[in-house]
PDB file of N, CA and C in Angstrom:
ATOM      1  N   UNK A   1       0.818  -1.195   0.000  1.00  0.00           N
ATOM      2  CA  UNK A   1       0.000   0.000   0.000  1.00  0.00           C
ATOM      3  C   UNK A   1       0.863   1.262   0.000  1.00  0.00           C
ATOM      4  N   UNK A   2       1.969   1.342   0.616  1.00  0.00           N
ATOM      5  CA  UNK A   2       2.861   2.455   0.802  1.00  0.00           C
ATOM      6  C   UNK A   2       3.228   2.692  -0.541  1.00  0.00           C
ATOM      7  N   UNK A   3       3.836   1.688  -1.076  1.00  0.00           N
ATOM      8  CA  UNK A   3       4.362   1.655  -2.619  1.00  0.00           C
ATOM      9  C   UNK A   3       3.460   2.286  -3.379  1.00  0.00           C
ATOM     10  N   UNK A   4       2.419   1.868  -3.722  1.00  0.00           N
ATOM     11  CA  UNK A   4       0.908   2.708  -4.455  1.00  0.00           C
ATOM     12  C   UNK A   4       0.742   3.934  -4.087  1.00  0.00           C
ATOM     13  N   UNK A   5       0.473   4.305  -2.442  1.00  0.00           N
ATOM     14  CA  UNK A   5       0.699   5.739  -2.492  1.00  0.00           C
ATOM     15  C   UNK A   5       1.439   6.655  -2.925  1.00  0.00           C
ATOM     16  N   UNK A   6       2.783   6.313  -2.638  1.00  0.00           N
ATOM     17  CA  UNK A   6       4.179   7.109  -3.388  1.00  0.00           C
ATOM     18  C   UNK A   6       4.061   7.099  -4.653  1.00  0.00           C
ATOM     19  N   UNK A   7       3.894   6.433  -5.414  1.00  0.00           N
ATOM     20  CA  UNK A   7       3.558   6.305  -7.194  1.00  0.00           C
ATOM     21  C   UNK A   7       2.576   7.210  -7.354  1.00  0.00           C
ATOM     22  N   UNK A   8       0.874   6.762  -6.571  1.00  0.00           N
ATOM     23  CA  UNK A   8       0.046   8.255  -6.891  1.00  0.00           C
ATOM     24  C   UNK A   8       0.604   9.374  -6.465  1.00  0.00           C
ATOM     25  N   UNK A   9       1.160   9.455  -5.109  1.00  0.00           N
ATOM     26  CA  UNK A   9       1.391  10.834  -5.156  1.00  0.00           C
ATOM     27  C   UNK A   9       2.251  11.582  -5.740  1.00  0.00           C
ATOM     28  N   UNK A  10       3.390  10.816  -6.386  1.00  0.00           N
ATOM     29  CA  UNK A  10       3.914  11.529  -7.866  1.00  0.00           C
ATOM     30  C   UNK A  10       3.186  11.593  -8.892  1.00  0.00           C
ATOM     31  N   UNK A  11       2.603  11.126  -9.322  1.00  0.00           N
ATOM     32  CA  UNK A  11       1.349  11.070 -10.400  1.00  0.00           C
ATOM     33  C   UNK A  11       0.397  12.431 -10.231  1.00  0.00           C
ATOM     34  N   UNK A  12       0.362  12.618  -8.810  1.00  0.00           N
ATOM     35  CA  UNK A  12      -0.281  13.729  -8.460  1.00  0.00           C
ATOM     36  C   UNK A  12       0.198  14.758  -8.309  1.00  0.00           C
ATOM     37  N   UNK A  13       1.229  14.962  -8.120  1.00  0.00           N
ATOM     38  CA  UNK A  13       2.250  15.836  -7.612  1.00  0.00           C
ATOM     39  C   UNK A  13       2.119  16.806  -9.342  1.00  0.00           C
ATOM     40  N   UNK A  14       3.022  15.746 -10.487  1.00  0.00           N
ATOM     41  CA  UNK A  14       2.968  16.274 -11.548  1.00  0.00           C
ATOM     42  C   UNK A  14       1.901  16.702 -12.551  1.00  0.00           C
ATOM     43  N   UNK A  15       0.973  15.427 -12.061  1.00  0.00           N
ATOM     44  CA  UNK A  15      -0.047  15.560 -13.085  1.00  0.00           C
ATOM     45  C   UNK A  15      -0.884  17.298 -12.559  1.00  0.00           C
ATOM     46  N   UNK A  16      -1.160  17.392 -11.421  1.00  0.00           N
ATOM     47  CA  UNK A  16      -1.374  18.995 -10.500  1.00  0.00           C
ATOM     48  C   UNK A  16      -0.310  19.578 -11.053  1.00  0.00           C
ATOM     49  N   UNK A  17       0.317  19.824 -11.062  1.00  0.00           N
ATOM     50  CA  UNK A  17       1.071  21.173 -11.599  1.00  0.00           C
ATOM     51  C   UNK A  17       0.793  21.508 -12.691  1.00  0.00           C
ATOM     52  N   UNK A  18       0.910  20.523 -13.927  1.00  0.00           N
ATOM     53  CA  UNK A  18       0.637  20.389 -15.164  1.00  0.00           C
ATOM     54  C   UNK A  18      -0.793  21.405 -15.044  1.00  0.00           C
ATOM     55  N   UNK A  19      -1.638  20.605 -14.650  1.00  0.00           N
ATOM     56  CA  UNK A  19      -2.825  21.548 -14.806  1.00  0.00           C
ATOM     57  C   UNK A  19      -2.809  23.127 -13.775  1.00  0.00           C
ATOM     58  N   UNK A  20      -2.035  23.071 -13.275  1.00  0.00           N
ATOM     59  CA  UNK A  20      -2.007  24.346 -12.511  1.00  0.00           C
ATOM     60  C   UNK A  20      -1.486  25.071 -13.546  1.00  0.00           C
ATOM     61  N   UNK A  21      -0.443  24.701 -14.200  1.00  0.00           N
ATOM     62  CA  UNK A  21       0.361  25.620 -15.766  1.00  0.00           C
ATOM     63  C   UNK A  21      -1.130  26.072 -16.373  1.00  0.00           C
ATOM     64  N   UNK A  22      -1.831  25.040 -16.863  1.00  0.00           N
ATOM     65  CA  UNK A  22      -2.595  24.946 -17.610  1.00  0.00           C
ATOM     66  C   UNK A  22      -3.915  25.998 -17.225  1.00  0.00           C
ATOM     67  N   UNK A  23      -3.904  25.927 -16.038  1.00  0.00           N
ATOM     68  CA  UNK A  23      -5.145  26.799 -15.586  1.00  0.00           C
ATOM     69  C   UNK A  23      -4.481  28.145 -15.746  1.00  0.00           C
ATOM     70  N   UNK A  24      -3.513  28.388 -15.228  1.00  0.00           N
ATOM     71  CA  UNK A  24      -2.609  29.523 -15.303  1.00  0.00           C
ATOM     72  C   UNK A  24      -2.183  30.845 -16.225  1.00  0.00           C
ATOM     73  N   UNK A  25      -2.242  29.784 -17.773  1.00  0.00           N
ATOM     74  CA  UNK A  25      -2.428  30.073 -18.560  1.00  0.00           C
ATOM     75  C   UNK A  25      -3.882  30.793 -19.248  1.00  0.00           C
ATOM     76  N   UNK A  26      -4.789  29.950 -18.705  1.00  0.00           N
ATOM     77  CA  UNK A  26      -6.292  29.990 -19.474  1.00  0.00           C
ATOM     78  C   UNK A  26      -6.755  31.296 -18.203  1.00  0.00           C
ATOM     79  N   UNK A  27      -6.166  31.440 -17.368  1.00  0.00           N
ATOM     80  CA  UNK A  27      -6.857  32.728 -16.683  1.00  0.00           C
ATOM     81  C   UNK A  27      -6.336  33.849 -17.336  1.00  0.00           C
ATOM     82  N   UNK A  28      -4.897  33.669 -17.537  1.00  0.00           N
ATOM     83  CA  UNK A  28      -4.364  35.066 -18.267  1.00  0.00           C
ATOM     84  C   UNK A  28      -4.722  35.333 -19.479  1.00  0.00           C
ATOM     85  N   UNK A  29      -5.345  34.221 -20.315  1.00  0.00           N
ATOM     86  CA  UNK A  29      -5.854  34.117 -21.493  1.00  0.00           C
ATOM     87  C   UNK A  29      -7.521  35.213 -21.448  1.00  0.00           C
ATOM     88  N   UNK A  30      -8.052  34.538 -20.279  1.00  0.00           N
ATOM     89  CA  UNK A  30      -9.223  35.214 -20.075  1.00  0.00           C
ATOM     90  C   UNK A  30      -9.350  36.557 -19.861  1.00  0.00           C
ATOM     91  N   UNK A  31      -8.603  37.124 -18.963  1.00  0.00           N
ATOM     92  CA  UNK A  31      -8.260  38.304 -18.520  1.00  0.00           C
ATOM     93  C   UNK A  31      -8.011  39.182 -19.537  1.00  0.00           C
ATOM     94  N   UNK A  32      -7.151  38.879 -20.128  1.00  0.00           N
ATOM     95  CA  UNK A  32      -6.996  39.827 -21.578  1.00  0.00           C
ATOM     96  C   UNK A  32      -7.304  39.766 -22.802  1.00  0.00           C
ATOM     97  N   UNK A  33      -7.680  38.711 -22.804  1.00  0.00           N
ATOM     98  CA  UNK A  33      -8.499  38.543 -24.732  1.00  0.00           C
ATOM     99  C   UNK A  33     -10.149  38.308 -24.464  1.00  0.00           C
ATOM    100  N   UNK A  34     -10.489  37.627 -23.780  1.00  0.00           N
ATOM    101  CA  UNK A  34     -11.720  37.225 -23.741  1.00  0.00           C
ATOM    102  C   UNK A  34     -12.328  38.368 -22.796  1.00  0.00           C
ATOM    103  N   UNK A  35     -12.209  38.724 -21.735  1.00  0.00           N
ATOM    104  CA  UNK A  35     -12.959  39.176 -21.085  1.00  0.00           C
ATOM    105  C   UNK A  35     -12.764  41.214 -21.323  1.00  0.00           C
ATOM    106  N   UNK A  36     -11.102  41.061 -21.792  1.00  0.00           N
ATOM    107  CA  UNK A  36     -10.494  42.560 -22.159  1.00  0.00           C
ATOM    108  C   UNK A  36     -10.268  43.581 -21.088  1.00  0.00           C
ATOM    109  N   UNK A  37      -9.844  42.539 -19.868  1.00  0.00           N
ATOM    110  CA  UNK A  37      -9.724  43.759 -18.942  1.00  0.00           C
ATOM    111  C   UNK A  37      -8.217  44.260 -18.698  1.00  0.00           C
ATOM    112  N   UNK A  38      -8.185  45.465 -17.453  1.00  0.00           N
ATOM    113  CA  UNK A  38      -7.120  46.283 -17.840  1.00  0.00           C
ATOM    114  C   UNK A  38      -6.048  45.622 -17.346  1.00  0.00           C
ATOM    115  N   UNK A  39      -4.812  45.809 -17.550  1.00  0.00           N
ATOM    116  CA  UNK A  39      -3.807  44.885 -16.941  1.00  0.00           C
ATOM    117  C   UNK A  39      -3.366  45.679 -15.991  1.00  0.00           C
ATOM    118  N   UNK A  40      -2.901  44.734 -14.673  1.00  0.00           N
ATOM    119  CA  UNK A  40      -2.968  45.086 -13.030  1.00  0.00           C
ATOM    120  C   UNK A  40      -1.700  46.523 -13.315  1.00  0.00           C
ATOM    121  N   UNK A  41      -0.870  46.157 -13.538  1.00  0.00           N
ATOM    122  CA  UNK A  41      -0.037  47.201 -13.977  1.00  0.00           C
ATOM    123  C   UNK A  41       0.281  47.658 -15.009  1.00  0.00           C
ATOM    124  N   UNK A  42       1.316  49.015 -15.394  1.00  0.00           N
ATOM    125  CA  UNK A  42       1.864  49.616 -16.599  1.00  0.00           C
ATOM    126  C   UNK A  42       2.632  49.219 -17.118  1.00  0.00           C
ATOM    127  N   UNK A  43       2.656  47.776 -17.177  1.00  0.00           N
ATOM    128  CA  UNK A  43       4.331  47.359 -17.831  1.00  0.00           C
ATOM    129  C   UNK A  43       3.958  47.009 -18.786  1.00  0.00           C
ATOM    130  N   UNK A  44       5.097  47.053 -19.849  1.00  0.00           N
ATOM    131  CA  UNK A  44       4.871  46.948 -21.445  1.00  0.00           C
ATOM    132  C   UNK A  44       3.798  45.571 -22.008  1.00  0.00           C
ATOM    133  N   UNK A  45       4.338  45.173 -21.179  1.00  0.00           N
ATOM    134  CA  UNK A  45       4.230  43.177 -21.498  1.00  0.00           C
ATOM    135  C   UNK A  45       3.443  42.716 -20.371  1.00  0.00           C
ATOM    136  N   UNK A  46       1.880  42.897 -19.872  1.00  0.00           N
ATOM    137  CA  UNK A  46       1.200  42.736 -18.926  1.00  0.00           C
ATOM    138  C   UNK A  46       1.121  41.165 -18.648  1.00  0.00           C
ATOM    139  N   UNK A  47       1.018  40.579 -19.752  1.00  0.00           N
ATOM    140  CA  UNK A  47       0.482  39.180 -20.409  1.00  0.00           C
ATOM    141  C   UNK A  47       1.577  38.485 -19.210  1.00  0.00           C
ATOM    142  N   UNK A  48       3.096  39.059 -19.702  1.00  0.00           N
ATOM    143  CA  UNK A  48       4.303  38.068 -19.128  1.00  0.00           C
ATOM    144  C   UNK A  48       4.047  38.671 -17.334  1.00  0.00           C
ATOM    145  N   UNK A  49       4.389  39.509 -17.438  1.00  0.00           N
ATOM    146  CA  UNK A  49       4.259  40.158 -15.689  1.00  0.00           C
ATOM    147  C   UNK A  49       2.758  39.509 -14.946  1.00  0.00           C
ATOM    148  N   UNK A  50       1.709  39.088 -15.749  1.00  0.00           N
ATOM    149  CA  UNK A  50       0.875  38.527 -14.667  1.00  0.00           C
ATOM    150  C   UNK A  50       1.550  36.566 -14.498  1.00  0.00           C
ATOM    151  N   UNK A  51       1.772  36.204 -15.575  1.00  0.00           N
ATOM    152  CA  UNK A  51       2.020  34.972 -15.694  1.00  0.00           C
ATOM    153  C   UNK A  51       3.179  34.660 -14.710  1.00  0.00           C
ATOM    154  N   UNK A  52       4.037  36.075 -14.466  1.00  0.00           N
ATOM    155  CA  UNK A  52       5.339  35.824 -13.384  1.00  0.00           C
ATOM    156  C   UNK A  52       4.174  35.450 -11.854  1.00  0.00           C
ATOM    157  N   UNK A  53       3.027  35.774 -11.644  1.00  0.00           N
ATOM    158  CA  UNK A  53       2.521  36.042 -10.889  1.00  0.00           C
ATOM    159  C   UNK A  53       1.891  34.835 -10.308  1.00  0.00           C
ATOM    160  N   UNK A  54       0.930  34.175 -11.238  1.00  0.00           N
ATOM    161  CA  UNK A  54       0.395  33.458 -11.367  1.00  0.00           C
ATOM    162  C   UNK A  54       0.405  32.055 -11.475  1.00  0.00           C
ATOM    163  N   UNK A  55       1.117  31.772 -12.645  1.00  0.00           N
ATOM    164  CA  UNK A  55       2.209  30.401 -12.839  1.00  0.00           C
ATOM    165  C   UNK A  55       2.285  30.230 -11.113  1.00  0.00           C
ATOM    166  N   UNK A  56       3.447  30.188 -10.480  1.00  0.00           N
ATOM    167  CA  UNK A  56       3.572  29.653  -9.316  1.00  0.00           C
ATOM    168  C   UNK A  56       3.173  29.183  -8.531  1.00  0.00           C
ATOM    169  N   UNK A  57       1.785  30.528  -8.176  1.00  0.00           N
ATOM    170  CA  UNK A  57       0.657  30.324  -7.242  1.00  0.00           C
ATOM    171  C   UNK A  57       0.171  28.765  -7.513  1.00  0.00           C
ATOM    172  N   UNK A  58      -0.610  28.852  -9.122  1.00  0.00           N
ATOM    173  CA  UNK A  58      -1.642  27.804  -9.466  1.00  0.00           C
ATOM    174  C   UNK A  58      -0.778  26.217  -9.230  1.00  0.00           C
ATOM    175  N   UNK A  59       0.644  26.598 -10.370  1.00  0.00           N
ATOM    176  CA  UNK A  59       1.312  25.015 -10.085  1.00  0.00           C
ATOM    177  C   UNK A  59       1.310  24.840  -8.718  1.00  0.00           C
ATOM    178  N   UNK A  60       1.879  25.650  -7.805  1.00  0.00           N
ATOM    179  CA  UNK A  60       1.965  24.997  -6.857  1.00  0.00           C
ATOM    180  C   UNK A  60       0.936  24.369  -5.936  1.00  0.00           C
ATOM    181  N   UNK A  61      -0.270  25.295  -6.450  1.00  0.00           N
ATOM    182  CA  UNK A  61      -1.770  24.771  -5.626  1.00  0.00           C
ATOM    183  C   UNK A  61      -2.217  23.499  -6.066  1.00  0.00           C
ATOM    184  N   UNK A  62      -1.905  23.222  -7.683  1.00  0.00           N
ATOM    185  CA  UNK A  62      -2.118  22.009  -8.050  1.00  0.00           C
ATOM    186  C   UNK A  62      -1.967  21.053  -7.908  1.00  0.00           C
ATOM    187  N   UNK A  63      -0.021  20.923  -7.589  1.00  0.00           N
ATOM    188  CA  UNK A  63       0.623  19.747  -7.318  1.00  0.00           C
ATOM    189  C   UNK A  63       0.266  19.207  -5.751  1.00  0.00           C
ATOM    190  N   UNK A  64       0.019  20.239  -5.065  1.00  0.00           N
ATOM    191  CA  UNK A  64      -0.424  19.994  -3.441  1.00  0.00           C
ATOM    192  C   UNK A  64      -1.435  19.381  -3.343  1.00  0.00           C
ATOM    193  N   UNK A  65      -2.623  19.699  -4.271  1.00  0.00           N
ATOM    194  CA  UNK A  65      -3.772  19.242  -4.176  1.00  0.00           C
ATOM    195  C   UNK A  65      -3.847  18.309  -5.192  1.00  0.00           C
ATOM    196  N   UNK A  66      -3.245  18.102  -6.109  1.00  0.00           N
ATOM    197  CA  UNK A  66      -3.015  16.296  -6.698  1.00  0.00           C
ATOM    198  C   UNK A  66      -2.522  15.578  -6.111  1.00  0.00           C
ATOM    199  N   UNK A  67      -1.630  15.852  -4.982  1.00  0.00           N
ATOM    200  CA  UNK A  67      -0.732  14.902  -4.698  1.00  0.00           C
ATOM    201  C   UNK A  67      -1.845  14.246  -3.237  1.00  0.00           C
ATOM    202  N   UNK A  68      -2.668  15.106  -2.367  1.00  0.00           N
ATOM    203  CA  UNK A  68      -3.610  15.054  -1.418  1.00  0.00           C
ATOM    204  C   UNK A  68      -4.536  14.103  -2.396  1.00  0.00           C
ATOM    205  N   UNK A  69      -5.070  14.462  -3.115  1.00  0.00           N
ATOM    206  CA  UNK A  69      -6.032  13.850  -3.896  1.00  0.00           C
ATOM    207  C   UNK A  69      -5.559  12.173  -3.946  1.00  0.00           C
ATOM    208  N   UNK A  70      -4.526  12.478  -4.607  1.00  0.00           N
ATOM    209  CA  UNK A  70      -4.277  11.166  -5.618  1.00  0.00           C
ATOM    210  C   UNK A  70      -4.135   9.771  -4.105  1.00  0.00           C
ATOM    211  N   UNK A  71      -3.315  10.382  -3.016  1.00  0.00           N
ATOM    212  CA  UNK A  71      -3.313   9.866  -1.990  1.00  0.00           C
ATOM    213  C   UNK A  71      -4.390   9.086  -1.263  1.00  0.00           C
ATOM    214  N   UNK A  72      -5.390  10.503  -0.922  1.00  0.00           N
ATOM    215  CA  UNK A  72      -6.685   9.794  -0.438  1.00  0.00           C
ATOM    216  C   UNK A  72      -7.303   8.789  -1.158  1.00  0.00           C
ATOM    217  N   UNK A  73      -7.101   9.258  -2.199  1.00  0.00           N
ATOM    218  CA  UNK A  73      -8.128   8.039  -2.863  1.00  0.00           C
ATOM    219  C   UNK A  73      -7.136   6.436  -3.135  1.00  0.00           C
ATOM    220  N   UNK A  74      -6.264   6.715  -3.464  1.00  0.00           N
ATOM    221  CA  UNK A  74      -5.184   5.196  -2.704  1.00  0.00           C
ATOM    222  C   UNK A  74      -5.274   4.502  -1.468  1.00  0.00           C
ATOM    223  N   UNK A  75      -5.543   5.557  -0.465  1.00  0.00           N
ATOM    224  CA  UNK A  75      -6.176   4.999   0.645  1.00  0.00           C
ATOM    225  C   UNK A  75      -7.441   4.728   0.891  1.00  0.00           C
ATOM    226  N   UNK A  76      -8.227   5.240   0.234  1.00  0.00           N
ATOM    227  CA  UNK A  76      -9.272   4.174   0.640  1.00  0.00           C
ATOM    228  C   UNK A  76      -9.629   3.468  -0.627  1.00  0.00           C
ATOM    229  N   UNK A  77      -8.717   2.939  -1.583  1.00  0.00           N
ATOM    230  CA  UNK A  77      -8.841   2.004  -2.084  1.00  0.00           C
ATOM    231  C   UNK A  77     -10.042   2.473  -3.531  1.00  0.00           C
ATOM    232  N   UNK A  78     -10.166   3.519  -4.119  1.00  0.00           N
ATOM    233  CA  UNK A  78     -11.112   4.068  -4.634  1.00  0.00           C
ATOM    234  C   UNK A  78     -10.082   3.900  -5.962  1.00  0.00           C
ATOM    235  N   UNK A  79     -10.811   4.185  -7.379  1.00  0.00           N
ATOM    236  CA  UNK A  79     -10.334   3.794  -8.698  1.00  0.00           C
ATOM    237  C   UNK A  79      -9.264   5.639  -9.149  1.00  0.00           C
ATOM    238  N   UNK A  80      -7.789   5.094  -9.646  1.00  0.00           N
ATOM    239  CA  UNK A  80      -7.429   6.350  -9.816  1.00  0.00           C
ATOM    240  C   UNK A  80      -7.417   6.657 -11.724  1.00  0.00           C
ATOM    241  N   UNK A  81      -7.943   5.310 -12.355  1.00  0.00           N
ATOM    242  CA  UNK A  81      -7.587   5.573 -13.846  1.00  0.00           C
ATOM    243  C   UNK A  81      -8.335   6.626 -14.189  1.00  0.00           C
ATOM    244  N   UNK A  82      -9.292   7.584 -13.789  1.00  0.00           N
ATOM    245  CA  UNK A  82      -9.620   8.978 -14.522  1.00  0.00           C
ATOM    246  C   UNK A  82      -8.902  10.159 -14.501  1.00  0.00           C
ATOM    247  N   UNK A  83      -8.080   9.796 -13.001  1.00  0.00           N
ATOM    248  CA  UNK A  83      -7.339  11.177 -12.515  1.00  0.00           C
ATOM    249  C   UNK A  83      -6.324  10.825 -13.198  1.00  0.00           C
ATOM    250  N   UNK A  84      -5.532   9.559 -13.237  1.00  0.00           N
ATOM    251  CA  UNK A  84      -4.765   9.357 -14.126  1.00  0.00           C
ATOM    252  C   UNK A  84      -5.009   9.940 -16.008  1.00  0.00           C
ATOM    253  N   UNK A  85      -5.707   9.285 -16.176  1.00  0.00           N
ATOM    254  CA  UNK A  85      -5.973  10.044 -17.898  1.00  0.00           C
ATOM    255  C   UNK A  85      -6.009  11.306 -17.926  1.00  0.00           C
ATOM    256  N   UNK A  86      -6.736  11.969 -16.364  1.00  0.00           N
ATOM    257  CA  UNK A  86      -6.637  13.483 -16.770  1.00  0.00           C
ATOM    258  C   UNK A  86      -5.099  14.233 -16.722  1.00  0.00           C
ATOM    259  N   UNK A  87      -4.250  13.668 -15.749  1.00  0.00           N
ATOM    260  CA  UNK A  87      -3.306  14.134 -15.448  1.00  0.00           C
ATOM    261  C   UNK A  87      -2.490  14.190 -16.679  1.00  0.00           C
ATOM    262  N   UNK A  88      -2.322  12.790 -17.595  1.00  0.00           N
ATOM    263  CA  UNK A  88      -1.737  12.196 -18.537  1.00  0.00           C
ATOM    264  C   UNK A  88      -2.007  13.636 -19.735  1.00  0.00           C
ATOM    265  N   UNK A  89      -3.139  13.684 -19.812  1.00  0.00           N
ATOM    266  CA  UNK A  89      -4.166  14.692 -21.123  1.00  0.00           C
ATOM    267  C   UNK A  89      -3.422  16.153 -20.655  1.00  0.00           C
ATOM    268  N   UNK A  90      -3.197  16.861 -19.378  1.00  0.00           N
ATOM    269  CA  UNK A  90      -2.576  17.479 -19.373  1.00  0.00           C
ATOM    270  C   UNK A  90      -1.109  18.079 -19.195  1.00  0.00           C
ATOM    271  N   UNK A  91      -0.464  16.449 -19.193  1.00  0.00           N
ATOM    272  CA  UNK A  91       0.734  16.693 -19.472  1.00  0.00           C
ATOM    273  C   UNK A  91       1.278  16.708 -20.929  1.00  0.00           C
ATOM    274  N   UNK A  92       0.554  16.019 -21.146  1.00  0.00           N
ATOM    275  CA  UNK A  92       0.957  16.208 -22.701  1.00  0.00           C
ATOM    276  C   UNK A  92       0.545  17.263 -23.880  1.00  0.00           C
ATOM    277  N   UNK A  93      -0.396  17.926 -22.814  1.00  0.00           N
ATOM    278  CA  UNK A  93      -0.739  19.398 -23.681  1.00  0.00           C
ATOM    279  C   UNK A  93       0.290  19.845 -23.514  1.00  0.00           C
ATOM    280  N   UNK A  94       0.494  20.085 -21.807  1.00  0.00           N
ATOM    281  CA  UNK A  94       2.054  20.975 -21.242  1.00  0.00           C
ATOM    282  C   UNK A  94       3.068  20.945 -22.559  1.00  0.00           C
ATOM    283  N   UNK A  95       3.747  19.165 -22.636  1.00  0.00           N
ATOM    284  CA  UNK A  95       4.638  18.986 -23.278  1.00  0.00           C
ATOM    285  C   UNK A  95       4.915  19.481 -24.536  1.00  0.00           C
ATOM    286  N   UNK A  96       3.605  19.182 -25.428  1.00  0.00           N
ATOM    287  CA  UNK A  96       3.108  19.513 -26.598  1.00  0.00           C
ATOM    288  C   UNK A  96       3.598  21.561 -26.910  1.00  0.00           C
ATOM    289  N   UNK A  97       3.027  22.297 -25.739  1.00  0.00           N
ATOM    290  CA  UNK A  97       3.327  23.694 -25.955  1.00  0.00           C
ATOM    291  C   UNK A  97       4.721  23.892 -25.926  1.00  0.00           C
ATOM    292  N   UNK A  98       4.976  22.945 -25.207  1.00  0.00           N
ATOM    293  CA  UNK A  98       6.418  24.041 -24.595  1.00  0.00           C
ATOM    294  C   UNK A  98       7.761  23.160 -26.050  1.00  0.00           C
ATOM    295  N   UNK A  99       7.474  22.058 -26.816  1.00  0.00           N
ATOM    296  CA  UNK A  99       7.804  21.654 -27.905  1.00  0.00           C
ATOM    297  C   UNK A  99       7.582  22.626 -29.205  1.00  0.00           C
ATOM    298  N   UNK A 100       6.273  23.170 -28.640  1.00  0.00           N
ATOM    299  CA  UNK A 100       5.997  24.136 -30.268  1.00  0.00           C
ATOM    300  C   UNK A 100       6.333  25.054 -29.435  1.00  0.00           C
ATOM    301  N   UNK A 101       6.709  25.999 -28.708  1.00  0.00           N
ATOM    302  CA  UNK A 101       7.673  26.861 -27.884  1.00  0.00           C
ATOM    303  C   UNK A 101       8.853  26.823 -28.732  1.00  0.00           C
ATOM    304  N   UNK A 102       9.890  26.035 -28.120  1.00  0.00           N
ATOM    305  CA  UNK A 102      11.019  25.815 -28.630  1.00  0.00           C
ATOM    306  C   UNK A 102      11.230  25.430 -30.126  1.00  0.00           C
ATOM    307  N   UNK A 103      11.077  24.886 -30.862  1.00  0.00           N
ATOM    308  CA  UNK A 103      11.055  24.780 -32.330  1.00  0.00           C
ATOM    309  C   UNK A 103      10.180  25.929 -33.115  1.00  0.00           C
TER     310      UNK A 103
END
């Protein structure tokens, strides 16, 4: 059982961050294209200065709370293959951007 937990809670650990990037992203996305509001400050590049902001907060809220997640439910013995696929679906978006990033 120990063994299973430690495996989810890396599973959780990463697969949470991943989507914390991911949320991270889609708020700053919202904020300024979709919704058009003003950016918190005067700096040239609002987009990057909130994302310095943000990014951190969310990954780190994510991975804490995947890794809690992925745990509990190891312990009481509950099914993890959805959180798994989701985690999986957003790592490989992650991967996917930061590939068309660099190339």
């Amino acid at each position: 059982m120990t063994g299973r937990a430690v495996l989810a809670g890396t599973a959780g650990l990463v697969g949470g961050a991943a989507l914390g990037l991911l949320a991270a992203l889609l708020f700053v996305h919202l904020w300024h294209n979709v919704l058009r509001l003003p950016p918190l400050n005067d700096d040239p590049k609002p987009g990057i200065a909130m994302l310095g902001g943000v990014v951190p907060i969310s990954m780190a809220l994510g991975a804490l709370l995947g890794t809690i997640g992925m745990v509990r439910r190891v312990r009481r013995g509950q099914s993890l293959r959805p959180w798994l696929i989701l985690f999986g679906i957003a790592l490989a978006v992650t991967l996917a951007g930061l590939i068309a990033i660099v190339s």
